[in-house]
C-alpha atoms as a PDB file:
ATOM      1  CA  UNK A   1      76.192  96.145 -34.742  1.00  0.00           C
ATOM      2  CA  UNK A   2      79.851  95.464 -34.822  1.00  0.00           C
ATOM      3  CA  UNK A   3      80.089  92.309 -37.323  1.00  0.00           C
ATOM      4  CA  UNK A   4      80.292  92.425 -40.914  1.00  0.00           C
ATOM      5  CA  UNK A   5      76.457  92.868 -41.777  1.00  0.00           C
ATOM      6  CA  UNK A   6      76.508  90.017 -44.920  1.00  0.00           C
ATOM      7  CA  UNK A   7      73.522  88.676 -43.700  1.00  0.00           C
ATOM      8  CA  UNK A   8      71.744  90.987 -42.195  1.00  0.00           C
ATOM      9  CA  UNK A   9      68.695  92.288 -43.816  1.00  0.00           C
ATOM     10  CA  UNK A  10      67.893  96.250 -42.947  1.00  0.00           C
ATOM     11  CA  UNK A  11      64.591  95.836 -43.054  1.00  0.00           C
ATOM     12  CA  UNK A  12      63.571  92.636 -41.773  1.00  0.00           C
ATOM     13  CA  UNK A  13      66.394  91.888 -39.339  1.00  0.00           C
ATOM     14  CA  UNK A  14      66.068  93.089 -35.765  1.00  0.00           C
ATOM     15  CA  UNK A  15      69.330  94.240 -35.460  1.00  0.00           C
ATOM     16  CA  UNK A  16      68.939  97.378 -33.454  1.00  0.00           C
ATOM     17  CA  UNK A  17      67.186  98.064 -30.480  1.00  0.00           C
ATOM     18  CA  UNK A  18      64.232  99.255 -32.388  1.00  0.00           C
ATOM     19  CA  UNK A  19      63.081  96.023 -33.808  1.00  0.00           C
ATOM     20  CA  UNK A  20      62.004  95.983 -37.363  1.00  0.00           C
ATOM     21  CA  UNK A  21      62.842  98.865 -39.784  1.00  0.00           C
ATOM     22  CA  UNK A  22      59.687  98.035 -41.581  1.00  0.00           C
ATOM     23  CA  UNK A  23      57.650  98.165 -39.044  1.00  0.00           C
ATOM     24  CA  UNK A  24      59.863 100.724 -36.725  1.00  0.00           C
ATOM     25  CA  UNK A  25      59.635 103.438 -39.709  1.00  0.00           C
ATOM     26  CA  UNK A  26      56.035 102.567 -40.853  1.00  0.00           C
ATOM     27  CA  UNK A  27      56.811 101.463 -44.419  1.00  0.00           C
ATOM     28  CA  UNK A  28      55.491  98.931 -46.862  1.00  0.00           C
ATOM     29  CA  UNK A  29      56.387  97.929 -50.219  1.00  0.00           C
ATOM     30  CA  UNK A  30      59.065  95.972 -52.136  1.00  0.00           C
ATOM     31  CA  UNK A  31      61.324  99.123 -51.522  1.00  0.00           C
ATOM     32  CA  UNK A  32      61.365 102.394 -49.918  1.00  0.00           C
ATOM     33  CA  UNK A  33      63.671 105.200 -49.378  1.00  0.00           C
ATOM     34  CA  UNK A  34      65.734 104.357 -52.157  1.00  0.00           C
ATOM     35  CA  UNK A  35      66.654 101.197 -50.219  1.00  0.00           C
ATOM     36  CA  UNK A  36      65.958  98.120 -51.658  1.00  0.00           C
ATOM     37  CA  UNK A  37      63.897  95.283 -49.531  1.00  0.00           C
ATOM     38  CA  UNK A  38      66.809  93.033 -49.768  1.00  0.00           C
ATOM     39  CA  UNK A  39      69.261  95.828 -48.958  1.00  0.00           C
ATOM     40  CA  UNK A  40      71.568  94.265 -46.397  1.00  0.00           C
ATOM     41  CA  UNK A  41      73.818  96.745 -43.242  1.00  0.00           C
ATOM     42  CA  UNK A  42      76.915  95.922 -45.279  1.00  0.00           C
ATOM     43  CA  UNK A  43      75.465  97.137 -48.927  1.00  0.00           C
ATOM     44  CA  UNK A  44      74.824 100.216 -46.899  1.00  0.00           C
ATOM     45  CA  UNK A  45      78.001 100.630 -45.662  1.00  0.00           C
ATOM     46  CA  UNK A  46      80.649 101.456 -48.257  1.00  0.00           C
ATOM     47  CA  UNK A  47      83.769 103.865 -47.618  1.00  0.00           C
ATOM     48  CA  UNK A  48      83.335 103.837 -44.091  1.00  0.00           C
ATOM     49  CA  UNK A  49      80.098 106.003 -44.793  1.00  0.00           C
ATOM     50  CA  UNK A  50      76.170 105.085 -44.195  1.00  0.00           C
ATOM     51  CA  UNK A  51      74.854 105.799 -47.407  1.00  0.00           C
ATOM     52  CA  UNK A  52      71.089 106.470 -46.379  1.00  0.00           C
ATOM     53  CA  UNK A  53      68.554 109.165 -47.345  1.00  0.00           C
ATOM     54  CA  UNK A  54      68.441 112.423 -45.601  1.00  0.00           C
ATOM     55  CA  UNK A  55      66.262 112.183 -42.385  1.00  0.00           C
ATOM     56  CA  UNK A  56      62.803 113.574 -42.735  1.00  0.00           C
ATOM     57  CA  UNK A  57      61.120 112.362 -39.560  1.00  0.00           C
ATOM     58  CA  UNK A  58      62.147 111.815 -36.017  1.00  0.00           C
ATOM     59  CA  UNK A  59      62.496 107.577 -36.171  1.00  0.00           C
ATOM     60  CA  UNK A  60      64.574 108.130 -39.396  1.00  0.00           C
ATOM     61  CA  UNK A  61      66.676 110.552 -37.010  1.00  0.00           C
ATOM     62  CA  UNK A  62      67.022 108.184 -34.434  1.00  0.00           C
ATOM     63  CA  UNK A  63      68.186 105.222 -37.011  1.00  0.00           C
ATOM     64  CA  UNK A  64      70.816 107.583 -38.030  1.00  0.00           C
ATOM     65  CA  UNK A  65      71.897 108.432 -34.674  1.00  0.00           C
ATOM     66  CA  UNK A  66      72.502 104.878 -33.863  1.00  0.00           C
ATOM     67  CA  UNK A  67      74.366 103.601 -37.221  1.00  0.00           C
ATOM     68  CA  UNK A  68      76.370 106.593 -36.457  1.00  0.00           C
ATOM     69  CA  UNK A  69      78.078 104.953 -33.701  1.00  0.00           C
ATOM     70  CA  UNK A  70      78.088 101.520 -34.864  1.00  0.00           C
ATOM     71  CA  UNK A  71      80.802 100.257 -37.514  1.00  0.00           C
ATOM     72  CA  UNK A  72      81.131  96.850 -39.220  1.00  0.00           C
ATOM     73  CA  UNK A  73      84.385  94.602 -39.198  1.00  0.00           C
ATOM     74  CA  UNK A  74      85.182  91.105 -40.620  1.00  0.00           C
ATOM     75  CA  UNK A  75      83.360  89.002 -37.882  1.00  0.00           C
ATOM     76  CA  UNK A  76      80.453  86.690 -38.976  1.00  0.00           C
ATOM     77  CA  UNK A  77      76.968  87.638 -38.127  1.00  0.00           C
ATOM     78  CA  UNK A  78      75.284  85.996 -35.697  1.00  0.00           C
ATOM     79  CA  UNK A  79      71.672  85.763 -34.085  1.00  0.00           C
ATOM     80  CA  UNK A  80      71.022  85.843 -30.601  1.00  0.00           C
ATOM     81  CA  UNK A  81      67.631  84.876 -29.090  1.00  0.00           C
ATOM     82  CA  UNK A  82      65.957  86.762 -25.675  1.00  0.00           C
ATOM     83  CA  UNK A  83      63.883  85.619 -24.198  1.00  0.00           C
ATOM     84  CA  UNK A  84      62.696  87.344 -20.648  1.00  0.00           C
ATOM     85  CA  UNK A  85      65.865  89.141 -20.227  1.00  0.00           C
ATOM     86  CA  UNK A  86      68.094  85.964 -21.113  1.00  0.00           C
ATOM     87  CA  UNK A  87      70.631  85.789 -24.245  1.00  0.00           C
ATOM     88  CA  UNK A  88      71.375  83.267 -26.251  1.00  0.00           C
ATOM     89  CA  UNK A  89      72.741  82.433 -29.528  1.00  0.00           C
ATOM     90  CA  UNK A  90      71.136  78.718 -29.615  1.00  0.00           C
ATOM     91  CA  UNK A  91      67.172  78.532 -30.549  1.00  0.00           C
ATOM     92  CA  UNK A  92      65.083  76.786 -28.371  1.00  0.00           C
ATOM     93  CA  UNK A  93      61.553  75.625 -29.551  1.00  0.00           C
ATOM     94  CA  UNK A  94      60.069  74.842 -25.840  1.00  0.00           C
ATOM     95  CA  UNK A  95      61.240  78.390 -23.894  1.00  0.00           C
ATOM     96  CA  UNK A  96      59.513  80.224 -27.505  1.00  0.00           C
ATOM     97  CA  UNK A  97      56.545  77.489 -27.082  1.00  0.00           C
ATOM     98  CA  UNK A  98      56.481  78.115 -23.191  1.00  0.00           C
ATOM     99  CA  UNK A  99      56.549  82.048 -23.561  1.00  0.00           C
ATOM    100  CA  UNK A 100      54.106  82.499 -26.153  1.00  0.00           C
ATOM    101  CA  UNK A 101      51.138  80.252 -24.292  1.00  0.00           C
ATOM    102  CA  UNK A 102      49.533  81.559 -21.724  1.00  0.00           C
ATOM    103  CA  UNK A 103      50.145  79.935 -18.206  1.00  0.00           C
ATOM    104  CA  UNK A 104      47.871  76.891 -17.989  1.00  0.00           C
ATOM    105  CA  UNK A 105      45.593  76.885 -15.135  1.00  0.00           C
ATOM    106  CA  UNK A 106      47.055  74.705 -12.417  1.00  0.00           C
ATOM    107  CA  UNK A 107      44.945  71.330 -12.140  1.00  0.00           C
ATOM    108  CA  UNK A 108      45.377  68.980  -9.387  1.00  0.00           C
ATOM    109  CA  UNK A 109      45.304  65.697 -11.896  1.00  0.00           C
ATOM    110  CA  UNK A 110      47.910  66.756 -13.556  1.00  0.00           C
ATOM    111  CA  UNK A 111      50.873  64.677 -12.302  1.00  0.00           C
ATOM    112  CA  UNK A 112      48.622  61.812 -12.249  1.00  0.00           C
ATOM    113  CA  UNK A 113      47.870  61.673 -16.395  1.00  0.00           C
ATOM    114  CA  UNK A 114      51.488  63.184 -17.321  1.00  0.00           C
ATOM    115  CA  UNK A 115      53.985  61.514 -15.604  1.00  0.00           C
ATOM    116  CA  UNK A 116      57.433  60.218 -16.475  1.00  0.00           C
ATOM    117  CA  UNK A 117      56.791  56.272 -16.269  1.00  0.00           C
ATOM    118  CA  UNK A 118      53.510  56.409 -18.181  1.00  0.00           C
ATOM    119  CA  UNK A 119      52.512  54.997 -21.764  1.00  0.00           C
ATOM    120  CA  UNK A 120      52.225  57.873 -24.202  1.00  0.00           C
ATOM    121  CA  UNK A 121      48.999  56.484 -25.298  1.00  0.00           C
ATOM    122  CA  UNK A 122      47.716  55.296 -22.098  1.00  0.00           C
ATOM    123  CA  UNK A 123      48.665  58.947 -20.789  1.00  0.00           C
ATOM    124  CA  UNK A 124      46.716  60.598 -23.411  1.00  0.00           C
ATOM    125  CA  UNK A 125      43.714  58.012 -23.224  1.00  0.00           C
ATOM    126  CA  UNK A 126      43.704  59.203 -18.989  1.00  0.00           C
ATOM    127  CA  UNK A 127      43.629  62.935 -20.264  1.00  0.00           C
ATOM    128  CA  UNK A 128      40.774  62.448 -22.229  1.00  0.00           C
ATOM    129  CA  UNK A 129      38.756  60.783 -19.749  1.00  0.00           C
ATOM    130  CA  UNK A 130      39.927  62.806 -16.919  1.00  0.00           C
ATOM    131  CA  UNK A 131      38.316  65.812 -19.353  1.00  0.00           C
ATOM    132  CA  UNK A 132      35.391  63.778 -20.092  1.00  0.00           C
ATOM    133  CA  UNK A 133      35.496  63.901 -23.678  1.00  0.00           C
ATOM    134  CA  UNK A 134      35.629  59.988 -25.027  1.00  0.00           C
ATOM    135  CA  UNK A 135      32.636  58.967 -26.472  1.00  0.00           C
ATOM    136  CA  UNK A 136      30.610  56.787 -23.686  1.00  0.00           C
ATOM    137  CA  UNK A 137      27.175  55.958 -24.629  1.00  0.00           C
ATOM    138  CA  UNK A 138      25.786  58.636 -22.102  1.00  0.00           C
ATOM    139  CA  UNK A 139      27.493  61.289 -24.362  1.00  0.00           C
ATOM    140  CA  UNK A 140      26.447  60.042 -27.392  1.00  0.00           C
ATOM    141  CA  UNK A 141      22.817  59.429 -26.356  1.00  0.00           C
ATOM    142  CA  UNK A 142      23.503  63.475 -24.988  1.00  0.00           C
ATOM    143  CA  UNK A 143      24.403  64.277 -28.592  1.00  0.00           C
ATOM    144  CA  UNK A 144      20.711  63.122 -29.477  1.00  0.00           C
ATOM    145  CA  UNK A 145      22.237  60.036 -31.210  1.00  0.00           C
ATOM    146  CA  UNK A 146      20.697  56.475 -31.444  1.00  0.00           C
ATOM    147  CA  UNK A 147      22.515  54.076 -29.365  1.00  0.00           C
ATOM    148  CA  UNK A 148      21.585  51.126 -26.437  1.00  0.00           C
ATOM    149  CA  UNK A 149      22.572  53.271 -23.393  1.00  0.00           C
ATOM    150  CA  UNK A 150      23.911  49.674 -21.274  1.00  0.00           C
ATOM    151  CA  UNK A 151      27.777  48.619 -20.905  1.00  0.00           C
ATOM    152  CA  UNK A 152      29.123  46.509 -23.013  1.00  0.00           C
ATOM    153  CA  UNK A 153      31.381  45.306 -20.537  1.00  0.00           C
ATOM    154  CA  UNK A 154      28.825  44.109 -17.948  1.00  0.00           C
ATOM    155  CA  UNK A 155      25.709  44.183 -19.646  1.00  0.00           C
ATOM    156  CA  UNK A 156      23.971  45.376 -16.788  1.00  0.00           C
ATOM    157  CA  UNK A 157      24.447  49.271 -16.185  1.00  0.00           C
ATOM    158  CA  UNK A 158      23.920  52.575 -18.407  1.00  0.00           C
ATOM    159  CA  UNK A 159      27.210  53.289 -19.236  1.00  0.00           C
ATOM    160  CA  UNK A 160      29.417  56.484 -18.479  1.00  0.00           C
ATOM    161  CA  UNK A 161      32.777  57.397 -17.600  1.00  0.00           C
ATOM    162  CA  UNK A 162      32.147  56.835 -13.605  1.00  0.00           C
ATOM    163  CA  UNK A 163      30.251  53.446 -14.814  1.00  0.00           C
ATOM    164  CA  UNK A 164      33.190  52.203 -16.547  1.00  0.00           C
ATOM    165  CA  UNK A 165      36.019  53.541 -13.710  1.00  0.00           C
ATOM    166  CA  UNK A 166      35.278  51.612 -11.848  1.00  0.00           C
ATOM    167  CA  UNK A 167      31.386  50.748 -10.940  1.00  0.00           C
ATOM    168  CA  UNK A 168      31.706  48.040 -13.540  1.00  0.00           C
ATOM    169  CA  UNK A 169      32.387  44.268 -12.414  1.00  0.00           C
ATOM    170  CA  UNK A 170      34.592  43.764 -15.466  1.00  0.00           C
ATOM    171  CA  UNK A 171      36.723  46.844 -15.199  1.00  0.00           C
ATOM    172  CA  UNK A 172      36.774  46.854 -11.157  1.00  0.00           C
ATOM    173  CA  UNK A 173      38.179  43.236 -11.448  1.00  0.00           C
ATOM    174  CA  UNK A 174      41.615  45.018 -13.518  1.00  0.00           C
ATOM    175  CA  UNK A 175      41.814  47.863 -11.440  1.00  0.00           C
ATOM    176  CA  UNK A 176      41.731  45.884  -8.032  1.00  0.00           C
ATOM    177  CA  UNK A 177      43.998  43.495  -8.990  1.00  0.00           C
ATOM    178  CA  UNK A 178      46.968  45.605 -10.201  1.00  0.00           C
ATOM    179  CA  UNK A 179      46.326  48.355  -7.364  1.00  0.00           C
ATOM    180  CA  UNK A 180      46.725  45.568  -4.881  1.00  0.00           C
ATOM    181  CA  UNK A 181      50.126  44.330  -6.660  1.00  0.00           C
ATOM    182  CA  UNK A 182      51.183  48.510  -5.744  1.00  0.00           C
ATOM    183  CA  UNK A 183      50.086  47.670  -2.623  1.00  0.00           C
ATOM    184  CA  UNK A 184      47.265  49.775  -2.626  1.00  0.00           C
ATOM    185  CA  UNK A 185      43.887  49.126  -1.296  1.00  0.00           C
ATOM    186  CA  UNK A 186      41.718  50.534  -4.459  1.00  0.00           C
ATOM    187  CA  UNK A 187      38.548  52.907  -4.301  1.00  0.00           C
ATOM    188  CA  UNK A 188      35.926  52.717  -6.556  1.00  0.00           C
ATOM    189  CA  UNK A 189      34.611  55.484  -7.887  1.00  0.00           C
ATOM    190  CA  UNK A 190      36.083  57.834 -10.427  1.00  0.00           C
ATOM    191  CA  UNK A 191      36.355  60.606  -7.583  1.00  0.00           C
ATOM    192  CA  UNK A 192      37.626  58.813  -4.990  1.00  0.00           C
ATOM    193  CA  UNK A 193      40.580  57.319  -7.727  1.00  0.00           C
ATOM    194  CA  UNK A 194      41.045  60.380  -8.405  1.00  0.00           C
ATOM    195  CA  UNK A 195      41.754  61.637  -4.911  1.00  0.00           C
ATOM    196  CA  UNK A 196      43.453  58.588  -4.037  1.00  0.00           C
ATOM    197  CA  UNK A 197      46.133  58.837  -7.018  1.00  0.00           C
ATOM    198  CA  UNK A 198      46.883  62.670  -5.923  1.00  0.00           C
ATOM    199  CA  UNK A 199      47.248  61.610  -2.456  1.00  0.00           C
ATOM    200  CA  UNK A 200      50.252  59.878  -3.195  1.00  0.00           C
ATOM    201  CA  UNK A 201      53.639  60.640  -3.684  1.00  0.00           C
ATOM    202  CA  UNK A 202      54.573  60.255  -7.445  1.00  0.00           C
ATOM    203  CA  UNK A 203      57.700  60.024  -6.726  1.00  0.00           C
ATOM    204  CA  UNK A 204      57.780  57.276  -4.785  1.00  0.00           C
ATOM    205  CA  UNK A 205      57.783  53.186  -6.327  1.00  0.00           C
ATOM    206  CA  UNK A 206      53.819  53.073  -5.490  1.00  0.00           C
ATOM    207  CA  UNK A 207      52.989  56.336  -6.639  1.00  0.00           C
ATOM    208  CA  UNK A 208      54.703  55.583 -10.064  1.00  0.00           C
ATOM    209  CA  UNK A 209      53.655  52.197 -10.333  1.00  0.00           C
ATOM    210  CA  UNK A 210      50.166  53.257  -9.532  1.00  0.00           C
ATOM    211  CA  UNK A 211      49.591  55.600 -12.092  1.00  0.00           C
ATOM    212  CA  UNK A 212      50.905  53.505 -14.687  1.00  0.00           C
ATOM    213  CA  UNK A 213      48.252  50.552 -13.451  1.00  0.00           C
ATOM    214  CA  UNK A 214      45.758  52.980 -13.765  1.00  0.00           C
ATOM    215  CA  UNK A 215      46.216  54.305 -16.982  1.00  0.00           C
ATOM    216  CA  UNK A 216      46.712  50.936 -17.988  1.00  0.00           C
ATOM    217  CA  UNK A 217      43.067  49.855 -16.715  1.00  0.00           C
ATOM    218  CA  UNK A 218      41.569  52.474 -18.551  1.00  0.00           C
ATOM    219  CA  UNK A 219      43.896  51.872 -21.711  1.00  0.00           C
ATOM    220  CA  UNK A 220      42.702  48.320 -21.806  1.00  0.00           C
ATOM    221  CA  UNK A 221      38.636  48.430 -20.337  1.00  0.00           C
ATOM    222  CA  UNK A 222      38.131  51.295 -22.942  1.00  0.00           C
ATOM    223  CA  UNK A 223      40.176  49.001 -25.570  1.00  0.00           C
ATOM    224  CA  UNK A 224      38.059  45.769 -25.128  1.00  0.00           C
ATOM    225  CA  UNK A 225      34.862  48.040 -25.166  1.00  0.00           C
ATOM    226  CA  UNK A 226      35.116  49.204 -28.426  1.00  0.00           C
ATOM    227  CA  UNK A 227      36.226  45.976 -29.240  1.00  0.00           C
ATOM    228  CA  UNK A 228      33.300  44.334 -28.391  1.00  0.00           C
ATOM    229  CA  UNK A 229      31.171  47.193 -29.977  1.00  0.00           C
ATOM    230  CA  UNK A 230      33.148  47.764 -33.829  1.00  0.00           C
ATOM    231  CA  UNK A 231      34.522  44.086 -33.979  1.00  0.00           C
ATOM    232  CA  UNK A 232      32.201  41.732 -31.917  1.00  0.00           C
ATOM    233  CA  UNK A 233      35.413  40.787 -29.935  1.00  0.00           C
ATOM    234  CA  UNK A 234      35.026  39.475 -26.372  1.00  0.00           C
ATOM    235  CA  UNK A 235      37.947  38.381 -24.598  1.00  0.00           C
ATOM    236  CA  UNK A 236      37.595  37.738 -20.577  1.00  0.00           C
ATOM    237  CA  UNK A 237      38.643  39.709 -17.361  1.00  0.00           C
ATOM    238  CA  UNK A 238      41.570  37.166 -17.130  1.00  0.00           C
ATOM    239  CA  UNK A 239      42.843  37.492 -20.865  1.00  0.00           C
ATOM    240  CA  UNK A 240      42.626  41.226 -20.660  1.00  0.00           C
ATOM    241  CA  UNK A 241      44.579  41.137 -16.894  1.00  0.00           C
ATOM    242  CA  UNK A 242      47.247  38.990 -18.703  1.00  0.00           C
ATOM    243  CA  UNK A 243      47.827  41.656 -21.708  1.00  0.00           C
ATOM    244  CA  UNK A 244      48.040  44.039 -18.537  1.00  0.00           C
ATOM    245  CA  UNK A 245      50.360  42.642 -16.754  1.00  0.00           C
ATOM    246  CA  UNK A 246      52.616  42.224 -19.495  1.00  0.00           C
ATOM    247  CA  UNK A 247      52.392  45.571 -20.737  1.00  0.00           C
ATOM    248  CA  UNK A 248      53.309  47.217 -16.760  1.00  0.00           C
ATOM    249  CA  UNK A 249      56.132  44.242 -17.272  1.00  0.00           C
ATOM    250  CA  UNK A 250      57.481  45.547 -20.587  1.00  0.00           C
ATOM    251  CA  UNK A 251      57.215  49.337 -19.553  1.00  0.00           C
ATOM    252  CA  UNK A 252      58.781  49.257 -16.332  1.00  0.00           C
ATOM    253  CA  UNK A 253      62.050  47.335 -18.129  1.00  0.00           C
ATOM    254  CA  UNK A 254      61.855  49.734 -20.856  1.00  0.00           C
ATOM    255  CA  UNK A 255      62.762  52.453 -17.893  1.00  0.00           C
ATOM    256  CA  UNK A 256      66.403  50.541 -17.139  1.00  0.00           C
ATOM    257  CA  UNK A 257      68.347  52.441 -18.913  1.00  0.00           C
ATOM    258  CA  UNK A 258      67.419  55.830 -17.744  1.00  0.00           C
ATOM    259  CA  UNK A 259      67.165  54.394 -13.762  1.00  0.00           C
ATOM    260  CA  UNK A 260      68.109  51.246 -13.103  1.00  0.00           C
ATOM    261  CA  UNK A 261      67.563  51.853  -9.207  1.00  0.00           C
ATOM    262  CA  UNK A 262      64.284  52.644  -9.752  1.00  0.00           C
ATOM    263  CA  UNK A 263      63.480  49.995 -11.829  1.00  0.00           C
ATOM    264  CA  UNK A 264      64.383  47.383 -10.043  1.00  0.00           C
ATOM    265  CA  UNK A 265      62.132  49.027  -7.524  1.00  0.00           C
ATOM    266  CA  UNK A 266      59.057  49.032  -9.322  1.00  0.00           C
ATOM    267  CA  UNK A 267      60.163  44.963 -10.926  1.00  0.00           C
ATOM    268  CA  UNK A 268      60.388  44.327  -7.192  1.00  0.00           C
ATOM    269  CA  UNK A 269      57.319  45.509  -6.101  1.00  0.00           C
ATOM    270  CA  UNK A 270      55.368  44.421  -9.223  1.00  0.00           C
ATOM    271  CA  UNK A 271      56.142  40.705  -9.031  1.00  0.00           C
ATOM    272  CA  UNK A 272      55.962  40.669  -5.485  1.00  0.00           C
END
């Protein structure tokens, strides 16, 4: 330590390469070794002299070794945080966040639910449906609850995730239209979309544009479903593929100012 110790706590503060006196030296308690538990380096240090208890074990030793060698001077204290080996005297929430979580397990959908030009909501709609967890009639019927197991979007078929994405007439009719406007030729079923979407570049204007048309046909089939279930709402394929479009519209402007090359790519290619 060679700052002025003001602020440093002795037994809290890991300011030597021991880490917590507390927990270094095995002692609880408001106080201990005639050291009060808000006792800070510079309290300690009066005279030029570490005033501190005789040492009667081998850590206690070691402390004194080190403070020893180490004087304070005028300079402010300061905290640094390390991280894997790297300094630094600025905090950072996502490298703590990062280290303390385990590495995820690498999942091929990944870059097709979180991507840069997606919806938040749409985005985390896709995630939950990629993990099968909304509530489709098939899962709630699997929960042993009371419900008519047929779409409420066609009125024809049980429903379930790889009814809705895309089996169904109504939701098909979204999905092919704005994958053709990415100049795509669509699949069908949930895992040929699925194979389809990771097969292309997400980089590129139709792999961006295509993920966001897909999140949006799930955003707004799943949206008029639960319409038509809590509120008795029915609006048509049409209506709903107007409120699409729109939405892709305002999204892709809202990307200007961080890229306007890019979007006037995807504008391009979306009013084509």
């Amino acid at each position: 330590m060679d700052q002025n110790g003001h602020s440093t706590r002795f037994w809290s503060d890991n300011w030597s390469p021991y880490g917590s006196m507390r927990s270094y030296l095995n002692i609880s308690g408001d106080s201990a070794l005639g050291i009060s538990s808000e006792a800070t380096l510079a309290s300690l240090y009066r005279d030029n002299y570490w005033r501190l208890p005789p040492a009667r074990s081998e850590a206690l030793v070691n402390i004194h070794a080190l403070l020893i060698t180490t004087t304070l001077n005028d300079s402010e204290d300061f905290y640094e945080w390390e991280v894997d080996g790297r300094k630094s005297r600025k905090y950072s929430t996502g490298v703590v966040y990062g280290k303390l979580c385990d590495e995820g397990i690498s999942v091929p959908w990944f870059y097709s639910v979180w991507n840069k030009g997606g919806i938040p909501r749409h985005s985390f709609l896709a995630w939950l449906f990629v993990l099968n967890r909304c509530p489709t009639k098939d899962r709630i019927l699997g929960w042993g609850l009371q419900t008519s197991p047929t779409c409420l979007l066609c009125n024809q078929v049980a429903e379930s995730r790889r009814h809705l994405f895309f089996d169904c007439n109504f939701s098909w009719n979204l999905w092919r239209s704005a994958a053709r406007r990415c100049g795509i030729q669509p699949e069908r079923t949930w895992d040929r979309v699925m194979a389809q979407l990771q097969s292309t570049n997400r980089r590129s204007t139709t792999g961006i544009l295509l993920r966001i048309c897909w999140q949006a046909c799930i955003y707004w089939a799943w949206t008029e479903r639960n319409g038509r279930l809590h509120r008795q709402l029915f609006r048509s394929t049409d209506a709903i593929s107007r409120l699409l479009e729109r939405q892709v519209k305002d999204r892709i402007s809202s990307l200007r100012d961080s890229n306007p090359g890019a979007t006037s790519r995807l504008m391009q290619q979306w009013l084509a």
